[in-house]
PDB file of N, CA and C in Angstrom:
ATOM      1  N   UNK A   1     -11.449  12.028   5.274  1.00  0.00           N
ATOM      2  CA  UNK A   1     -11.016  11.921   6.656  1.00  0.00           C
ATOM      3  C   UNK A   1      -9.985  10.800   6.762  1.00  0.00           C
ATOM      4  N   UNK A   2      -8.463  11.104   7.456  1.00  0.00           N
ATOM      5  CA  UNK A   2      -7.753  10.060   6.812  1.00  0.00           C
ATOM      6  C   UNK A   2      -8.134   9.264   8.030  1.00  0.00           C
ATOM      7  N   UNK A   3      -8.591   9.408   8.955  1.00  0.00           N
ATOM      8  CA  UNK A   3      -8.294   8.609  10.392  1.00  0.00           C
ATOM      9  C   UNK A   3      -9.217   7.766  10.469  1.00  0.00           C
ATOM     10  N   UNK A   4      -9.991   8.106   9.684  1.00  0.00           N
ATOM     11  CA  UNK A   4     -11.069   6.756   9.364  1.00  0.00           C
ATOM     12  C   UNK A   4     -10.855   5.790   8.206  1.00  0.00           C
ATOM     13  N   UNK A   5     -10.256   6.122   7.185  1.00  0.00           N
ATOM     14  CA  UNK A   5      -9.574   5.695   6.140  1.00  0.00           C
ATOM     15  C   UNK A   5      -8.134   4.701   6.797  1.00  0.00           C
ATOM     16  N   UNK A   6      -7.376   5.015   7.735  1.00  0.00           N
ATOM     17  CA  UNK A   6      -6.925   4.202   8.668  1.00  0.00           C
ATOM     18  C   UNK A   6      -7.034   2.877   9.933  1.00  0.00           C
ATOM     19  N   UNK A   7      -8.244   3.614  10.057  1.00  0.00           N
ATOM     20  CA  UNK A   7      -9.564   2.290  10.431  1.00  0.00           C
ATOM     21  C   UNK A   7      -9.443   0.957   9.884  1.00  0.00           C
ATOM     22  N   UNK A   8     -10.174   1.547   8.588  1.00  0.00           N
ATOM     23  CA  UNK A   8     -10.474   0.343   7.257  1.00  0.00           C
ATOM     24  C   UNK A   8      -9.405   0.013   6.357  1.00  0.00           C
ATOM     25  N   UNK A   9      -8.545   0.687   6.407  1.00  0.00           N
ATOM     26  CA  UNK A   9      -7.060  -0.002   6.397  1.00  0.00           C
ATOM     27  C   UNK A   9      -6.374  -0.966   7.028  1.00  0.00           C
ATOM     28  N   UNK A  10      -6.587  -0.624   8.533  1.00  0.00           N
ATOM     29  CA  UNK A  10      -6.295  -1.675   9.494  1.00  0.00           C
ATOM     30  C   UNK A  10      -7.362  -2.877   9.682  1.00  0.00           C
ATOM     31  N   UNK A  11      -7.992  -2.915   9.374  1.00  0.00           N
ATOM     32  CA  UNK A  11      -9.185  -3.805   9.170  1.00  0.00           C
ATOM     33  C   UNK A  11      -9.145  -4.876   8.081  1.00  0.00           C
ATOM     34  N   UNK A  12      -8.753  -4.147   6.779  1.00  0.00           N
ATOM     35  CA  UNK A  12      -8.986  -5.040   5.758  1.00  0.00           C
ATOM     36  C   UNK A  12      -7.259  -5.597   5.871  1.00  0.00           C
ATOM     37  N   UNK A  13      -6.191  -5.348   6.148  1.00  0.00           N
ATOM     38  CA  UNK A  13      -4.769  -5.770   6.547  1.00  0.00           C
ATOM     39  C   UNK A  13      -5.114  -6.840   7.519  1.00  0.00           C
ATOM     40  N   UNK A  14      -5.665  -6.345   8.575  1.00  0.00           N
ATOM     41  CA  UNK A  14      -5.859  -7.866   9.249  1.00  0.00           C
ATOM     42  C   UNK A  14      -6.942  -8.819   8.817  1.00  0.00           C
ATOM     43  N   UNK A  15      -8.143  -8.575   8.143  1.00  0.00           N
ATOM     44  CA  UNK A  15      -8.864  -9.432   7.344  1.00  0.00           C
ATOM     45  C   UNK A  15      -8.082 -10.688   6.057  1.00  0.00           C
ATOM     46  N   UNK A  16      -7.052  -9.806   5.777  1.00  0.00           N
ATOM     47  CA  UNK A  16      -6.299 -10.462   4.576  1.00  0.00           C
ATOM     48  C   UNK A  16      -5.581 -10.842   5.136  1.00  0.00           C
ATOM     49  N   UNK A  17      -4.583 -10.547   6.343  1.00  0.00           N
ATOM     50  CA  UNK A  17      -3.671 -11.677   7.244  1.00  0.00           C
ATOM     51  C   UNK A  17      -4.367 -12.996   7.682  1.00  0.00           C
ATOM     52  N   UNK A  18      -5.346 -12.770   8.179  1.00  0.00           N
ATOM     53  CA  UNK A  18      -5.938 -14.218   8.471  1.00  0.00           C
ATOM     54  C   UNK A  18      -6.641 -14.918   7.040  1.00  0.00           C
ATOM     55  N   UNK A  19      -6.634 -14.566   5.954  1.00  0.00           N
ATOM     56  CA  UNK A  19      -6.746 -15.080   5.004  1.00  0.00           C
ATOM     57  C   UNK A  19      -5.592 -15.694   3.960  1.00  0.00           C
ATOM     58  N   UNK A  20      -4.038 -15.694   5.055  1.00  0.00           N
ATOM     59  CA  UNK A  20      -3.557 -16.472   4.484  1.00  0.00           C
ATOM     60  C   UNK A  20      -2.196 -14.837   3.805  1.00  0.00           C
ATOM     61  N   UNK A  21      -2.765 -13.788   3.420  1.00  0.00           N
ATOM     62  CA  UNK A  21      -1.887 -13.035   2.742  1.00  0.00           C
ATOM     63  C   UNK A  21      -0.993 -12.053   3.626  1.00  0.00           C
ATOM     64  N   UNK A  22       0.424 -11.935   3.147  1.00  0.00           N
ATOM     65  CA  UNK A  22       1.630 -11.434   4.396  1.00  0.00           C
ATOM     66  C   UNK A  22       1.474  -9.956   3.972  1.00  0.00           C
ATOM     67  N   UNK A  23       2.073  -9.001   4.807  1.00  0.00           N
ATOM     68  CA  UNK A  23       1.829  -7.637   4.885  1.00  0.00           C
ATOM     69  C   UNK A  23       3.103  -7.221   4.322  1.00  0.00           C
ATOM     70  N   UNK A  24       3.706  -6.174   3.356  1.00  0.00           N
ATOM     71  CA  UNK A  24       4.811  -5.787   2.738  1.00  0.00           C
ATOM     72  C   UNK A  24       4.494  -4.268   2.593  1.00  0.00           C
ATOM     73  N   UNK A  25       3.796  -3.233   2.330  1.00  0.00           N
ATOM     74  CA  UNK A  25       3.186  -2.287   2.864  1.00  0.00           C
ATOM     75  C   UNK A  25       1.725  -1.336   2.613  1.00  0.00           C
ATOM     76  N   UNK A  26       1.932  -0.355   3.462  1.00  0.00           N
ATOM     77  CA  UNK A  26       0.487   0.281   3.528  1.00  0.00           C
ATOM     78  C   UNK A  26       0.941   2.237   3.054  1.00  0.00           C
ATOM     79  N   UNK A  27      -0.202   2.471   2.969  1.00  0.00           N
ATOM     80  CA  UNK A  27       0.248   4.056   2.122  1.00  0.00           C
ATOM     81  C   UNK A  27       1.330   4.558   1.487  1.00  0.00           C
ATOM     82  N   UNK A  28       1.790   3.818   0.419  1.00  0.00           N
ATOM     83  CA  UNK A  28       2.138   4.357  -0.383  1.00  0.00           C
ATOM     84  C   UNK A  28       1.872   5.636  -1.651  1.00  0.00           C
ATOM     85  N   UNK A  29       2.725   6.890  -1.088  1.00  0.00           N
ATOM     86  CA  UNK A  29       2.040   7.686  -1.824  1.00  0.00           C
ATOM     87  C   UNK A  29       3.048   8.269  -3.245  1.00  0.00           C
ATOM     88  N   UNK A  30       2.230   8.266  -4.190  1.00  0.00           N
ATOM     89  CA  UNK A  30       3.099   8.397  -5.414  1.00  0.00           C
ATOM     90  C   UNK A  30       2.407  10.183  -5.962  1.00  0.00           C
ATOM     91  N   UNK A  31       3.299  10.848  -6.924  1.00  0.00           N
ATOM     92  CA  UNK A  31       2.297  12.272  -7.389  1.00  0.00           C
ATOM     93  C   UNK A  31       1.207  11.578  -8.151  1.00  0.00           C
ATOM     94  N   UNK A  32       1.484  10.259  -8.678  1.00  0.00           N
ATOM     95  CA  UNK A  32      -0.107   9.851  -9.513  1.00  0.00           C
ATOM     96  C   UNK A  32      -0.970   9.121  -8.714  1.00  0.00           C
ATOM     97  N   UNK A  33      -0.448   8.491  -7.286  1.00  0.00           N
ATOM     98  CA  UNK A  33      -2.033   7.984  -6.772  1.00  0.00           C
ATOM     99  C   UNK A  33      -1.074   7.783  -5.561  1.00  0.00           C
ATOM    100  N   UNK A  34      -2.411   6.840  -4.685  1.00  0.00           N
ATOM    101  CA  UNK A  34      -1.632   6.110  -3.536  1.00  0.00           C
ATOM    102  C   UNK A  34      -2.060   4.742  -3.554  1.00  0.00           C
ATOM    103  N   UNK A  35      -1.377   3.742  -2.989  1.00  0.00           N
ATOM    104  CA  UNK A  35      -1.665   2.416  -2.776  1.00  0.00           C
ATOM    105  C   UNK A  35      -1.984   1.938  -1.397  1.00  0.00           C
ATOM    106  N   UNK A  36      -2.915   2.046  -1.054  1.00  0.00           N
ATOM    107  CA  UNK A  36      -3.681   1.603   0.148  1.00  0.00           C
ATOM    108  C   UNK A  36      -2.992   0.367   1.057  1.00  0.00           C
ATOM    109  N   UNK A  37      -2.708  -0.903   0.369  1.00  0.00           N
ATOM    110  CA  UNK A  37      -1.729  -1.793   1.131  1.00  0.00           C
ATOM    111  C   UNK A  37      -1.295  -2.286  -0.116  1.00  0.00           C
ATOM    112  N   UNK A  38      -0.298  -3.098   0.565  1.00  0.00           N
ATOM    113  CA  UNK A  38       0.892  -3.916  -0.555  1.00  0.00           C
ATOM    114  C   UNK A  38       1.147  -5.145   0.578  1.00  0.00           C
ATOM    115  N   UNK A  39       0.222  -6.323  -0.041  1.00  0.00           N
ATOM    116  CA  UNK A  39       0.542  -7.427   0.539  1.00  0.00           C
ATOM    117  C   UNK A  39       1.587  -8.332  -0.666  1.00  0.00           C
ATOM    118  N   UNK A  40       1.701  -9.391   0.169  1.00  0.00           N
ATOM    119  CA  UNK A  40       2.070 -10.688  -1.100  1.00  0.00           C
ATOM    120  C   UNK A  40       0.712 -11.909  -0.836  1.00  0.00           C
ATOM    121  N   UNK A  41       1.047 -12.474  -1.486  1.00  0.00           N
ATOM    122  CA  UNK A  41       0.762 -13.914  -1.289  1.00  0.00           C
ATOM    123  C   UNK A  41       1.154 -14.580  -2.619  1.00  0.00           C
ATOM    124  N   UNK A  42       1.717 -15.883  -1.579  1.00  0.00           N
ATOM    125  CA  UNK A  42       3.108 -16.873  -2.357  1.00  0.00           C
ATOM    126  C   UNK A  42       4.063 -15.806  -3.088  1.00  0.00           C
ATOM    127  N   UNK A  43       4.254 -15.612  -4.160  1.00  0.00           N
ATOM    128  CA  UNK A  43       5.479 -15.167  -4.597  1.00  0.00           C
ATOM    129  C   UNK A  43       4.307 -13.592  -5.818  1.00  0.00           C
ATOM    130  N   UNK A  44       2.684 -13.518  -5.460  1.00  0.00           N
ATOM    131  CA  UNK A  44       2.302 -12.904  -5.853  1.00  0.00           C
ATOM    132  C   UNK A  44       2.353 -11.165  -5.042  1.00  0.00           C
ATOM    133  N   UNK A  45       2.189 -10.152  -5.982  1.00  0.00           N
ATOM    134  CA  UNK A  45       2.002  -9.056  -5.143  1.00  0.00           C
ATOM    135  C   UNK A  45       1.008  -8.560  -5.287  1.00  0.00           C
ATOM    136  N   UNK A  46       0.202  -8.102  -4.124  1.00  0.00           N
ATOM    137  CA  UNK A  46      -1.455  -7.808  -4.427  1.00  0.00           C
ATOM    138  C   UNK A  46      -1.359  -6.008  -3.991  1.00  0.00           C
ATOM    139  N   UNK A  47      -1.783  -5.670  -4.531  1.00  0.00           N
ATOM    140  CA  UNK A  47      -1.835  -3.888  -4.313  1.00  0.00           C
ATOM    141  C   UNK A  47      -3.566  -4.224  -3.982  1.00  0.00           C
ATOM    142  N   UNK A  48      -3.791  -3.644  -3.247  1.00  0.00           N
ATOM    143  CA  UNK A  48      -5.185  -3.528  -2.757  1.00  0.00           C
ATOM    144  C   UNK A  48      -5.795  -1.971  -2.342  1.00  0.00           C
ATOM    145  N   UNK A  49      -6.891  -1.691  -2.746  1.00  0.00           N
ATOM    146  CA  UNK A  49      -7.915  -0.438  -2.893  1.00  0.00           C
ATOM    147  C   UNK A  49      -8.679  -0.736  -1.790  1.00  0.00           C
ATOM    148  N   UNK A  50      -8.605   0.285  -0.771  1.00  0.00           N
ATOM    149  CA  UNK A  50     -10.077   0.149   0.093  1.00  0.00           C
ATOM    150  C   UNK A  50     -10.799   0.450   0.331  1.00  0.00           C
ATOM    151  N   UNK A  51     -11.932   0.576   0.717  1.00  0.00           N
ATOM    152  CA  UNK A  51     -13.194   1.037   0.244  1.00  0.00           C
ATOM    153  C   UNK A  51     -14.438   1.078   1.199  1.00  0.00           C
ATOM    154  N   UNK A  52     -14.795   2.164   1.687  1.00  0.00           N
ATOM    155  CA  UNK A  52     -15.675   1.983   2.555  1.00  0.00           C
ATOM    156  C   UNK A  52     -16.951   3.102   2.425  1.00  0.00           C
ATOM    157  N   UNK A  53     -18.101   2.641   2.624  1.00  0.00           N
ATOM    158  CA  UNK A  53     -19.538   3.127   2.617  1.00  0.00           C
ATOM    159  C   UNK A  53     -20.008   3.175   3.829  1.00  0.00           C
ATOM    160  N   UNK A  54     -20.636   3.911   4.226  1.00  0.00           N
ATOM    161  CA  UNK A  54     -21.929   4.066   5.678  1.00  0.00           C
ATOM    162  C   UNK A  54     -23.279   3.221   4.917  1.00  0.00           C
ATOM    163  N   UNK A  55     -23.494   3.750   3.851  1.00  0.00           N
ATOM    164  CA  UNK A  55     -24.502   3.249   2.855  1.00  0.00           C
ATOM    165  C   UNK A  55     -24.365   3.250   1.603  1.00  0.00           C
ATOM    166  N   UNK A  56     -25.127   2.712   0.471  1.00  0.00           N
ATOM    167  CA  UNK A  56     -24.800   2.705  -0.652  1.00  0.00           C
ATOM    168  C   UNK A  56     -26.323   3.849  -1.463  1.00  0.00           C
ATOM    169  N   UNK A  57     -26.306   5.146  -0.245  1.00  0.00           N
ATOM    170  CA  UNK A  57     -27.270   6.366  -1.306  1.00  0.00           C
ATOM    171  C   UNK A  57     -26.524   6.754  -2.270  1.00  0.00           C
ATOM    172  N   UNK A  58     -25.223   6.704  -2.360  1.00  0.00           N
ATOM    173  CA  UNK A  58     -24.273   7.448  -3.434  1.00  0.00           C
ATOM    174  C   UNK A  58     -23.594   6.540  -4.185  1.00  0.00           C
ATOM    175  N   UNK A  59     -24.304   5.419  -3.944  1.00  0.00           N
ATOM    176  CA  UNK A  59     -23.407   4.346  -4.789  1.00  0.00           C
ATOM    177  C   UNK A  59     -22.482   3.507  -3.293  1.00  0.00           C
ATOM    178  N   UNK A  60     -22.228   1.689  -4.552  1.00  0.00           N
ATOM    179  CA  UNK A  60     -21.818   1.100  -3.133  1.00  0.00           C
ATOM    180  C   UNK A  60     -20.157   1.574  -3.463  1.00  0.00           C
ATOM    181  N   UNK A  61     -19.156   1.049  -2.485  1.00  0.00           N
ATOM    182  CA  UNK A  61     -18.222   1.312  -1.863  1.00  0.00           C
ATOM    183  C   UNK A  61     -16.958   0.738  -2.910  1.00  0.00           C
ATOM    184  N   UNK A  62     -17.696  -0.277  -4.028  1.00  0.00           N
ATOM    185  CA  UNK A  62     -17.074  -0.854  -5.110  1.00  0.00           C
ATOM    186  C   UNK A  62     -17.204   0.018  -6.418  1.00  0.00           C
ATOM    187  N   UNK A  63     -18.366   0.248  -6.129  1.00  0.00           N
ATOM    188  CA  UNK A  63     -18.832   1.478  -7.608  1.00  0.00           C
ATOM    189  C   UNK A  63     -17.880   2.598  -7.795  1.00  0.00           C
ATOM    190  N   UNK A  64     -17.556   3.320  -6.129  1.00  0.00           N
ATOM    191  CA  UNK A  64     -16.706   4.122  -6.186  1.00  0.00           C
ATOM    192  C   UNK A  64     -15.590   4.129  -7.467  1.00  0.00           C
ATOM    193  N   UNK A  65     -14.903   3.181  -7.321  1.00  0.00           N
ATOM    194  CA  UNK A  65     -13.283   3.108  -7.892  1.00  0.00           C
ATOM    195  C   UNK A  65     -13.801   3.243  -9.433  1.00  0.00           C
ATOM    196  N   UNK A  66     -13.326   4.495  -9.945  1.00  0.00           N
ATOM    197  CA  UNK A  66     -13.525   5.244 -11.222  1.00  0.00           C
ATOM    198  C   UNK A  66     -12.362   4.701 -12.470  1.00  0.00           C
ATOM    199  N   UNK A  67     -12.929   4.776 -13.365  1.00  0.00           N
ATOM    200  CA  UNK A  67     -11.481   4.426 -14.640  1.00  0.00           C
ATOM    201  C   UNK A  67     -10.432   5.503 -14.060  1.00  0.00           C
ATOM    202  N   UNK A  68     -10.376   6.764 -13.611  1.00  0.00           N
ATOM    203  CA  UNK A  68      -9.323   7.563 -13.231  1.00  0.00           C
ATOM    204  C   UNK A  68      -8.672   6.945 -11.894  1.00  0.00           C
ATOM    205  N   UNK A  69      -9.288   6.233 -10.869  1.00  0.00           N
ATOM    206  CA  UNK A  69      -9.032   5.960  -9.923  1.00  0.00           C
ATOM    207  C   UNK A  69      -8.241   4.458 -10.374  1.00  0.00           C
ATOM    208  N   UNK A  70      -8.507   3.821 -11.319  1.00  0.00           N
ATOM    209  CA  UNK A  70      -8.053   2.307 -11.660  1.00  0.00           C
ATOM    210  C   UNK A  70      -6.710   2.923 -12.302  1.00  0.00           C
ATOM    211  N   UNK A  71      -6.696   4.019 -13.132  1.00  0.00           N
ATOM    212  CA  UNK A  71      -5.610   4.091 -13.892  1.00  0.00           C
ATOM    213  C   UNK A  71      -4.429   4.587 -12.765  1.00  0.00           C
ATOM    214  N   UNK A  72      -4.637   5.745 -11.883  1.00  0.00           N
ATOM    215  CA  UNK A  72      -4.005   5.770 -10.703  1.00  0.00           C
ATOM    216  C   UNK A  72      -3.355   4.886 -10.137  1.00  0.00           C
ATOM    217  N   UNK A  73      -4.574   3.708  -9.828  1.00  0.00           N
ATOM    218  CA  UNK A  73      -3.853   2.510  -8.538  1.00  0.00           C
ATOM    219  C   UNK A  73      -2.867   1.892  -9.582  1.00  0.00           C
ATOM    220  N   UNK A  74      -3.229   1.653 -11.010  1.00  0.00           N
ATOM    221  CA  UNK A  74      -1.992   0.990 -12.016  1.00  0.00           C
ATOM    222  C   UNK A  74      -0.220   1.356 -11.979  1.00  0.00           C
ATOM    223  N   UNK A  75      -0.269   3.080 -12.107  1.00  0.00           N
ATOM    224  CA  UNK A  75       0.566   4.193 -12.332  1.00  0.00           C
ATOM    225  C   UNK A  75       1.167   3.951 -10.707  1.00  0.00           C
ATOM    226  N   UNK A  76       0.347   3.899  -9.824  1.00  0.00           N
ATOM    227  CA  UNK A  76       1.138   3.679  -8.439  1.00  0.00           C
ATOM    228  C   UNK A  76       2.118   2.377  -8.427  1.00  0.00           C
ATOM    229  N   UNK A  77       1.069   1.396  -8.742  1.00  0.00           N
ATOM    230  CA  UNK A  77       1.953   0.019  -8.490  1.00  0.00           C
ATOM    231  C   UNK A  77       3.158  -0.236  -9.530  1.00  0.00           C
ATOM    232  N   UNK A  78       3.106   0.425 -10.777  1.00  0.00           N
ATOM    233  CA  UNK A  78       4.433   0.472 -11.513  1.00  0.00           C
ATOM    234  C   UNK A  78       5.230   0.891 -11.071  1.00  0.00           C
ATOM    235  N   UNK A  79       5.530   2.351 -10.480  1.00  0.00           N
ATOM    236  CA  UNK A  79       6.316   3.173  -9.871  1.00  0.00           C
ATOM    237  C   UNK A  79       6.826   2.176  -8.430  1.00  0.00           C
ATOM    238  N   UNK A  80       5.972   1.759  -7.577  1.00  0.00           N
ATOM    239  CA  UNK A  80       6.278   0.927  -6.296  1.00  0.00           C
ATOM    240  C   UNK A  80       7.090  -0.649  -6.835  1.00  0.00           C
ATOM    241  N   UNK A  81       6.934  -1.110  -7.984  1.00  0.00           N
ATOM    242  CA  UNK A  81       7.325  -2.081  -8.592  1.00  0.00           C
ATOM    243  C   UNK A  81       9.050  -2.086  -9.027  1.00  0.00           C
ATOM    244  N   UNK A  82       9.032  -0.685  -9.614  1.00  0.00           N
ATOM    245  CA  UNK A  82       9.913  -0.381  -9.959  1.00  0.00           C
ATOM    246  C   UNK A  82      11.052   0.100  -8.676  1.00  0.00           C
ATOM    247  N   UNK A  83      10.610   0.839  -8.519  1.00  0.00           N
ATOM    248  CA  UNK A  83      11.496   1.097  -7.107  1.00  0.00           C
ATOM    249  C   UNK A  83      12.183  -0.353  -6.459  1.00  0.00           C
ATOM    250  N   UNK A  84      12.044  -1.056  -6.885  1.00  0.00           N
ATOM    251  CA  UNK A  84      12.399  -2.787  -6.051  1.00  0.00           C
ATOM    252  C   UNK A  84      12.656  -3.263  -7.741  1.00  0.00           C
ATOM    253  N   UNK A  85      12.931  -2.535  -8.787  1.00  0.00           N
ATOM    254  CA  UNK A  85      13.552  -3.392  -9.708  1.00  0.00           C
ATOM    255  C   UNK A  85      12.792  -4.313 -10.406  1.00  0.00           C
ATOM    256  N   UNK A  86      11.471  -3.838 -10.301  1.00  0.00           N
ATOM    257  CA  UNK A  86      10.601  -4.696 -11.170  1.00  0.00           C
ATOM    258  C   UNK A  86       9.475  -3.962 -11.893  1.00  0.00           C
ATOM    259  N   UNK A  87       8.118  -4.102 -12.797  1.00  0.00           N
ATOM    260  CA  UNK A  87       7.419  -3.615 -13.243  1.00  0.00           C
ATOM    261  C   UNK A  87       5.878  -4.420 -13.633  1.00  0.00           C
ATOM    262  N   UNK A  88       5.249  -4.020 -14.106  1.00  0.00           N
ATOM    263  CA  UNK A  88       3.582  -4.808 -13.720  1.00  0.00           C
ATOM    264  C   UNK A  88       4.242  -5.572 -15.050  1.00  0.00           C
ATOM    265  N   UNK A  89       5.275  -5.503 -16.189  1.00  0.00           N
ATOM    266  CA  UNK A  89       5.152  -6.679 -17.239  1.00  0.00           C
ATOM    267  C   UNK A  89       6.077  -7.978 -16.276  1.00  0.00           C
ATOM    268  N   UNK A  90       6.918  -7.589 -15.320  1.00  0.00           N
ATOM    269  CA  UNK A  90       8.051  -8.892 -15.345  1.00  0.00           C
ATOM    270  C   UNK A  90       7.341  -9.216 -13.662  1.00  0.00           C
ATOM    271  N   UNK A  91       7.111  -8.222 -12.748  1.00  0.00           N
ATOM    272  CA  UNK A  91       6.181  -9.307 -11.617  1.00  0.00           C
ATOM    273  C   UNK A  91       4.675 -10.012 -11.538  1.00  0.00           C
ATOM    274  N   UNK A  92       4.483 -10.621 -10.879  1.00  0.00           N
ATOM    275  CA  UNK A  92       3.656 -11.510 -10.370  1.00  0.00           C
ATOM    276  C   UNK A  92       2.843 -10.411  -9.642  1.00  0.00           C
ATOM    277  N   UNK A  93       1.998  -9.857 -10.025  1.00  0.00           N
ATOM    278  CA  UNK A  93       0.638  -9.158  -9.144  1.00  0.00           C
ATOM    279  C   UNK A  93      -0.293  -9.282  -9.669  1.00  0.00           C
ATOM    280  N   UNK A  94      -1.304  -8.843  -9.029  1.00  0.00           N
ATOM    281  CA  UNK A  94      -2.788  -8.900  -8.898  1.00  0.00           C
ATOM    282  C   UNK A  94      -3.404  -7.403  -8.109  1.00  0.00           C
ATOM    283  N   UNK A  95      -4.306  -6.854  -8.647  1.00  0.00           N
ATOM    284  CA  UNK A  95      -5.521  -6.056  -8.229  1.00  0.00           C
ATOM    285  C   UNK A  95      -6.481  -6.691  -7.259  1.00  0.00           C
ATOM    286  N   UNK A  96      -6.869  -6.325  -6.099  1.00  0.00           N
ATOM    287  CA  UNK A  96      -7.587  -6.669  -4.934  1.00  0.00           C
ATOM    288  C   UNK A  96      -8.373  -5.678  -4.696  1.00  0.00           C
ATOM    289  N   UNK A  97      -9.359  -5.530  -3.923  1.00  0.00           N
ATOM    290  CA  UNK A  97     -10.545  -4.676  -3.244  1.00  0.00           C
ATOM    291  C   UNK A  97     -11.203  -5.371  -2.550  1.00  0.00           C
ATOM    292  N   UNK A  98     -10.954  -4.287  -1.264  1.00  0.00           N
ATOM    293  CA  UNK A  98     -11.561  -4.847   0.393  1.00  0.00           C
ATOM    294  C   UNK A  98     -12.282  -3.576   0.060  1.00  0.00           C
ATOM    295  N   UNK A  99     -13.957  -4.113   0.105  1.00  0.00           N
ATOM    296  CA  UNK A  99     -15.105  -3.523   0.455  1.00  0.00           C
ATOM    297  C   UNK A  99     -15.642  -3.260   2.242  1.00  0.00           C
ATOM    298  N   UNK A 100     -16.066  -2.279   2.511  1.00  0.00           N
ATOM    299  CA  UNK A 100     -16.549  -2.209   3.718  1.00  0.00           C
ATOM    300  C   UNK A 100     -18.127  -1.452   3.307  1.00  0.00           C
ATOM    301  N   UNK A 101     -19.143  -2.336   3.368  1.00  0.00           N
ATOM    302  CA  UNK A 101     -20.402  -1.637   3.331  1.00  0.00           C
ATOM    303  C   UNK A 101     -21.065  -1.809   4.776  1.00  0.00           C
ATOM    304  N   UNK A 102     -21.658  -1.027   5.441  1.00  0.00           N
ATOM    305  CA  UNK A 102     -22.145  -0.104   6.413  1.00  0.00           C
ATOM    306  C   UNK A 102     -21.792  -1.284   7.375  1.00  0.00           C
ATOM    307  N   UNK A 103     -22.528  -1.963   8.467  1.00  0.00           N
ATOM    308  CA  UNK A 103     -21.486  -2.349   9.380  1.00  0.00           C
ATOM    309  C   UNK A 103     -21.621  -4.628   8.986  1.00  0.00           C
ATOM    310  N   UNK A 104     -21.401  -4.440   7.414  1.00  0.00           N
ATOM    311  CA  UNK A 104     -21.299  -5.607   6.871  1.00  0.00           C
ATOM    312  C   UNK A 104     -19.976  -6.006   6.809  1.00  0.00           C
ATOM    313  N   UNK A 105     -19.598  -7.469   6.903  1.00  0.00           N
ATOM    314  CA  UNK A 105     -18.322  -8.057   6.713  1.00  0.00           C
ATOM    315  C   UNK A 105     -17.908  -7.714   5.452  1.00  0.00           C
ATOM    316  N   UNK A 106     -16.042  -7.536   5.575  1.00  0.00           N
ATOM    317  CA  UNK A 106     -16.000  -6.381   4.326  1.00  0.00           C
ATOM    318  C   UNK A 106     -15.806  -7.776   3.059  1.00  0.00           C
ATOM    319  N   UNK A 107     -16.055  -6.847   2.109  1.00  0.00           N
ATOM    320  CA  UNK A 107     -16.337  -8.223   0.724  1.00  0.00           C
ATOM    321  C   UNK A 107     -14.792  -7.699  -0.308  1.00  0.00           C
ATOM    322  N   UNK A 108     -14.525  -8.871  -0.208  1.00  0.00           N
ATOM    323  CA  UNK A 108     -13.123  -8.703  -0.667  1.00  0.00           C
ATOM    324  C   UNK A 108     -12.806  -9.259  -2.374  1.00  0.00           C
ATOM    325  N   UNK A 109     -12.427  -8.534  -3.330  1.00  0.00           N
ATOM    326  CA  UNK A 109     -12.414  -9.238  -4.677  1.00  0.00           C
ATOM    327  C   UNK A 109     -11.279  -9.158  -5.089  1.00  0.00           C
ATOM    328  N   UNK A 110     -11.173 -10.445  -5.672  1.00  0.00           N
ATOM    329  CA  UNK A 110      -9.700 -10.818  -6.010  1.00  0.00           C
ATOM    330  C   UNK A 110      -9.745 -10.065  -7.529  1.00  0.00           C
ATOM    331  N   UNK A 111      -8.123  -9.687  -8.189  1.00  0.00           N
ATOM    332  CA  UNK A 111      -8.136  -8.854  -9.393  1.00  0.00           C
ATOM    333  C   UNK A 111      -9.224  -8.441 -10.064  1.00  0.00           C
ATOM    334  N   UNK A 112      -9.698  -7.422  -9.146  1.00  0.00           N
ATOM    335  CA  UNK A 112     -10.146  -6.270  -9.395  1.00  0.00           C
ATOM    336  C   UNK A 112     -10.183  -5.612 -11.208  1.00  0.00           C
ATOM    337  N   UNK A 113      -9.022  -5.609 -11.564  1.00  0.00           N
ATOM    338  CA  UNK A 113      -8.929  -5.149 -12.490  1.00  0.00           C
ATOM    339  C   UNK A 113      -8.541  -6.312 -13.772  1.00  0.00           C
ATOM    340  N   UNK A 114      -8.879  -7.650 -13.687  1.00  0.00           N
ATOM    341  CA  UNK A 114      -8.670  -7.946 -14.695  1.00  0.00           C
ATOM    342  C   UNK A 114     -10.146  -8.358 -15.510  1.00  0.00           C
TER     343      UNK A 114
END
């Protein structure tokens, strides 16, 4: 459902604005994945996954994000990197995940993927 997926988009964008990180963009869609937001902070670029649960019967909202789903968000942010003349070897980024579990403050983890 994307309109709820827009929700928690807008949610975790303004969660991470008041945490200091600037907004550069949101849905980016590539044929190998999409990138949920594209903040900075300082001269870093954070691609961020978001993630939301009602409950964790099917697993929590972090468990979700699959090795196919990690290799995706990678393949996205190269392509978005590149497009601006850069690539995950020569910029400054980081992997992020804004969690939303059922109506808990969302839990946010810094590089995700390292």
């Amino acid at each position: 459902m994307r309109s709820q997926g827009d929700v928690f988009e807008q949610k975790a964008r303004l969660f991470l604005e008041k945490n200091g990180l600037k907004f550069v963009a949101a849905n980016q869609f590539f044929k190998c994945g999409e990138l949920d937001l594209i903040m900075k902070q300082g001269t870093t670029f954070v691609f961020v996954e978001v993630r939301q649960r009602k409950n964790a019967k099917f697993g929590s909202a972090v468990e979700s994000i699959s090795y196919s789903k990690q290799q995706k968000w990678l393949n996205a942010a190269n392509l978005w990197l590149a497009s601006k003349g850069l690539s995950l070897d020569t910029a400054d980024c980081r992997f992020d995940v804004v969690a939303f579990e059922g109506t808990n403050s969302p839990l946010w983890i810094e590089n995700f993927l390292d």
